[in-house]
N, C-alpha and C. Protein backbone atom coordinates (compact mmCIF):
# COMPACT_ATOMS: atom_id res chain seq x y z
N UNK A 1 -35.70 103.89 24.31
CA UNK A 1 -36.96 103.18 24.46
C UNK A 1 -37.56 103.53 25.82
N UNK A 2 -38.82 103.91 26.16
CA UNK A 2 -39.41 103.95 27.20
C UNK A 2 -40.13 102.52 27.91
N UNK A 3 -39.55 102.24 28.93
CA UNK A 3 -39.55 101.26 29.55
C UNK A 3 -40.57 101.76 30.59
N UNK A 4 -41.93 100.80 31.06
CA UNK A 4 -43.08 100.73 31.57
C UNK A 4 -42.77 101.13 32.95
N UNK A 5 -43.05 101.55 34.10
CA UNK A 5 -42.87 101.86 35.22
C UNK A 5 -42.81 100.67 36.32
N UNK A 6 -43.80 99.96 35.51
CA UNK A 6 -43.96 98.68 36.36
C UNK A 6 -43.09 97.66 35.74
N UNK A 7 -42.53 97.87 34.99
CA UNK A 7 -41.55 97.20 34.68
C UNK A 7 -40.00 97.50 35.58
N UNK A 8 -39.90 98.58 35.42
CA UNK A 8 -38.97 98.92 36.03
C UNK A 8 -38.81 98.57 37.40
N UNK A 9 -39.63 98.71 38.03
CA UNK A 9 -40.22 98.05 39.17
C UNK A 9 -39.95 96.62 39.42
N UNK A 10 -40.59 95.37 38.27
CA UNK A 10 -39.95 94.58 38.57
C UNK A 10 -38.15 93.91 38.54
N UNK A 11 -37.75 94.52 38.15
CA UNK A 11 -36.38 94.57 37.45
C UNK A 11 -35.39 95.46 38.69
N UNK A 12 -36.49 96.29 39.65
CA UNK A 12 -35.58 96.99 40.39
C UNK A 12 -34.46 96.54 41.23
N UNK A 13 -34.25 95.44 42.06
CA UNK A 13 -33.79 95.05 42.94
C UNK A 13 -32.04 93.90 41.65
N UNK A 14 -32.68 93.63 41.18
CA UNK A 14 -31.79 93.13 40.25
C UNK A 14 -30.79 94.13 39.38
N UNK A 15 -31.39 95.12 38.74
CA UNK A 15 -30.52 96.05 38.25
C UNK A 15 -29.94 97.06 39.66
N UNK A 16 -30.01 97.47 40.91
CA UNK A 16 -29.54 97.42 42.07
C UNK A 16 -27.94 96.90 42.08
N UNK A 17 -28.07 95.38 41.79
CA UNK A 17 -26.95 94.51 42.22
C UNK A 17 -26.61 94.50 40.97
N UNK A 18 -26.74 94.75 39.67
CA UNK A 18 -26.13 94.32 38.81
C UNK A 18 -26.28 95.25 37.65
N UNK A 19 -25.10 95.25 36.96
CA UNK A 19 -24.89 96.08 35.82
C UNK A 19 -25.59 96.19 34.34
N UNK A 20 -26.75 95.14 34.58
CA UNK A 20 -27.63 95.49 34.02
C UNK A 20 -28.90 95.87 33.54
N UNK A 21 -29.32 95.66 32.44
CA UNK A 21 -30.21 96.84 31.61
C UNK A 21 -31.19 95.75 31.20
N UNK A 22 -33.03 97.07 31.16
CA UNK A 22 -33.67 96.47 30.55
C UNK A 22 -34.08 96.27 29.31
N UNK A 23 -34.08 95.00 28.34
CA UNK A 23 -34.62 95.27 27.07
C UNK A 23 -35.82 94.83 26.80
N UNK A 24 -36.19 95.00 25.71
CA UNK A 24 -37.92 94.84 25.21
C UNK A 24 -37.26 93.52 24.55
N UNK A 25 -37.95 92.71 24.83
CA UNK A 25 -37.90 91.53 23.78
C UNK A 25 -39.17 91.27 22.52
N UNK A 26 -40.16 91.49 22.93
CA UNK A 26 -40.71 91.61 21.71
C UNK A 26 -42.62 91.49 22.09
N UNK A 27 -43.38 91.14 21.71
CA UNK A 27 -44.93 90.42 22.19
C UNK A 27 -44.91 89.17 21.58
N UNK A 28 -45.20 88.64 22.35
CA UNK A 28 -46.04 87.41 22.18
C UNK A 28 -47.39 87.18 22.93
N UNK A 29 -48.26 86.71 22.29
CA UNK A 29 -49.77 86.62 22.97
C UNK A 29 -50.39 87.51 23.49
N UNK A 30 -49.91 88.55 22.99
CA UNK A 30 -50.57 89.73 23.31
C UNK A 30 -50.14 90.31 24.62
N UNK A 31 -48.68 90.00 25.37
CA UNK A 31 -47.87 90.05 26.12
C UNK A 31 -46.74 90.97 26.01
N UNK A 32 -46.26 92.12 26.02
CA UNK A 32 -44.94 92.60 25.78
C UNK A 32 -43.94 92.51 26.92
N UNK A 33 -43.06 91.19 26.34
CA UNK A 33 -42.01 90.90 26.88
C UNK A 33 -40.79 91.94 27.30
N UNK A 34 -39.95 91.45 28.39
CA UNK A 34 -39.22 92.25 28.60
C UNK A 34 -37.95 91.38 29.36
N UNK A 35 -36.75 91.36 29.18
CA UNK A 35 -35.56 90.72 29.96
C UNK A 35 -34.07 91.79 30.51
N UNK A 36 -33.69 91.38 31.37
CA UNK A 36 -32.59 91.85 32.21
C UNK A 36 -31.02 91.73 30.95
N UNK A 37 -30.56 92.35 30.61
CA UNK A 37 -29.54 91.91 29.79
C UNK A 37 -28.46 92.61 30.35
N UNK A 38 -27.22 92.14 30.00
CA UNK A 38 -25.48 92.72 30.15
C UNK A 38 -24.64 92.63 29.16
N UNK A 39 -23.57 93.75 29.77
CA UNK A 39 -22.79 93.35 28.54
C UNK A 39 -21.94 92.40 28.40
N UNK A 40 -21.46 91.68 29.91
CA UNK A 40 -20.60 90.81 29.66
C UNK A 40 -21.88 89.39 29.33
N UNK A 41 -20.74 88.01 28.68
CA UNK A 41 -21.35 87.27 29.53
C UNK A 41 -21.62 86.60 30.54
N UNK A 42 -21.99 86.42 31.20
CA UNK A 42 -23.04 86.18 32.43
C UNK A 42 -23.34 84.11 32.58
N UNK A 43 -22.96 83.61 33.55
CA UNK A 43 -24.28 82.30 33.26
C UNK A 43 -25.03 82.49 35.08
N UNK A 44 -26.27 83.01 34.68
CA UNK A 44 -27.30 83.12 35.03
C UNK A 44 -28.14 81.98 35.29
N UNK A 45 -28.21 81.20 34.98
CA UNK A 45 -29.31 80.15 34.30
C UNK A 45 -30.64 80.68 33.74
N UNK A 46 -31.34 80.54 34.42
CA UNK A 46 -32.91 80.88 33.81
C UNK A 46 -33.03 81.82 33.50
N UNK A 47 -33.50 82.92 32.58
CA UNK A 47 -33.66 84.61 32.75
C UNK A 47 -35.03 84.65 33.18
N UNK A 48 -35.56 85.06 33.93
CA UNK A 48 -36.58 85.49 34.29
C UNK A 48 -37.15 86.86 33.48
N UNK A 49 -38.47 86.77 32.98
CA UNK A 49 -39.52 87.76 32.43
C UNK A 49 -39.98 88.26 32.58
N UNK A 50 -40.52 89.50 32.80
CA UNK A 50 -41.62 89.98 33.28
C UNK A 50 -41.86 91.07 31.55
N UNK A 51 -43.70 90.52 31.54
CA UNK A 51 -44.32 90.98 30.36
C UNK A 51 -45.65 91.90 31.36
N UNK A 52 -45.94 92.90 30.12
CA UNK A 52 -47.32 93.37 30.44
C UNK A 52 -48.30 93.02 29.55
N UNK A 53 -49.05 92.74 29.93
CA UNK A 53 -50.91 92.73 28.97
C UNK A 53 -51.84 93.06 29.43
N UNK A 54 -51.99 94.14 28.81
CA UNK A 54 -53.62 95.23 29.21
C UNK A 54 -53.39 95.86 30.68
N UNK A 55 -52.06 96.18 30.63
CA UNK A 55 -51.59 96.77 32.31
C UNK A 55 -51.09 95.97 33.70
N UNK A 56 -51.42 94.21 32.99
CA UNK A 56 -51.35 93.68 34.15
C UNK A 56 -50.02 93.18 34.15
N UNK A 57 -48.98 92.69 35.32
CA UNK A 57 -47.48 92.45 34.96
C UNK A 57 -48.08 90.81 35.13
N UNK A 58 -47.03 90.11 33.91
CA UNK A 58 -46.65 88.96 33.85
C UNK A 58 -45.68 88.53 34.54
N UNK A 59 -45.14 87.50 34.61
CA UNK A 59 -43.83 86.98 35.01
C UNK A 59 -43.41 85.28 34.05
N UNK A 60 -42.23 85.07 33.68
CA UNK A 60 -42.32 84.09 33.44
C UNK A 60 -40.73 83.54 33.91
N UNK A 61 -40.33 82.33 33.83
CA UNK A 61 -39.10 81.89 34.44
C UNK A 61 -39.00 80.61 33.83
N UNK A 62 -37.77 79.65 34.01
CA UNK A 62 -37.54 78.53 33.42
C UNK A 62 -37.60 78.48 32.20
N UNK A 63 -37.85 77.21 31.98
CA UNK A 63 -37.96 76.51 30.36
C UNK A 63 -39.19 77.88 29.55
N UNK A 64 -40.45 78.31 30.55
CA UNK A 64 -41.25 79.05 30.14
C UNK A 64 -40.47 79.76 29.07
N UNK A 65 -39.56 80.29 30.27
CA UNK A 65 -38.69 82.12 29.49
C UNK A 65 -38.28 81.54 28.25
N UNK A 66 -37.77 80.62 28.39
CA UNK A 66 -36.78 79.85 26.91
C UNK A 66 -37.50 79.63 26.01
N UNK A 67 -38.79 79.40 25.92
CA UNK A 67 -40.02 79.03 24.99
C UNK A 67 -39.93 80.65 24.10
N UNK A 68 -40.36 81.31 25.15
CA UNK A 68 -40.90 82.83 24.70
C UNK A 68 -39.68 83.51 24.39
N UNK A 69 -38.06 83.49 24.61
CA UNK A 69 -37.23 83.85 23.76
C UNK A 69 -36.83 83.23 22.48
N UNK A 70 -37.33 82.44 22.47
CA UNK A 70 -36.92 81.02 21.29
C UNK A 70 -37.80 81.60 20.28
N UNK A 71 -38.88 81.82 20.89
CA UNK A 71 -40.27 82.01 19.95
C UNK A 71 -40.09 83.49 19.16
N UNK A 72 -39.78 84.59 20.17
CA UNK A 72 -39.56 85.80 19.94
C UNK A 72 -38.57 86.19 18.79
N UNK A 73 -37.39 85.33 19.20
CA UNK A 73 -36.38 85.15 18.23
C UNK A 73 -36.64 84.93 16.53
N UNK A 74 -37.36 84.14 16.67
CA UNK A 74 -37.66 83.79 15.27
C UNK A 74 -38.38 84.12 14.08
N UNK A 75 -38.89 85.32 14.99
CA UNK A 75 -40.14 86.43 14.33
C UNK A 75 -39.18 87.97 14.00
């Protein structure tokens, strides 16, 4: 999968320190989501998001992120 530049970007400093990878999670709202994943598990708490729409970077965090994986999930 080709992963956005500016994505990568946001994700840089985190995949740095940690062994993992970015995946596409899916669109919502005309948003293409994106999250930090591993292979082990991890407790992290919040996953933090970062989406693009129409070039511009999103971000989302908290309960937000949990909405928009919950949501993503189910589609």
């Amino acid at each position: 999968m080709n992963i956005p530049d500016i994505i990568k970007e946001a994700f840089a400093y985190d995949i740095a320190n940690s062994e993992g990878y970015i995946e596409r999670l899916g669109v919502k709202d005309g948003v293409e989501w994106f999250v930090l994943s591993y292979d082990e598990d991890l407790e992290i708490g919040f996953p933090i998001l970062y989406g693009l729409k129409k070039g511009k970077l999103k971000e989302s965090y908290g309960f937000e992120s949990l909405d928009i994986i919950d949501s993503l999930a189910k589609n």
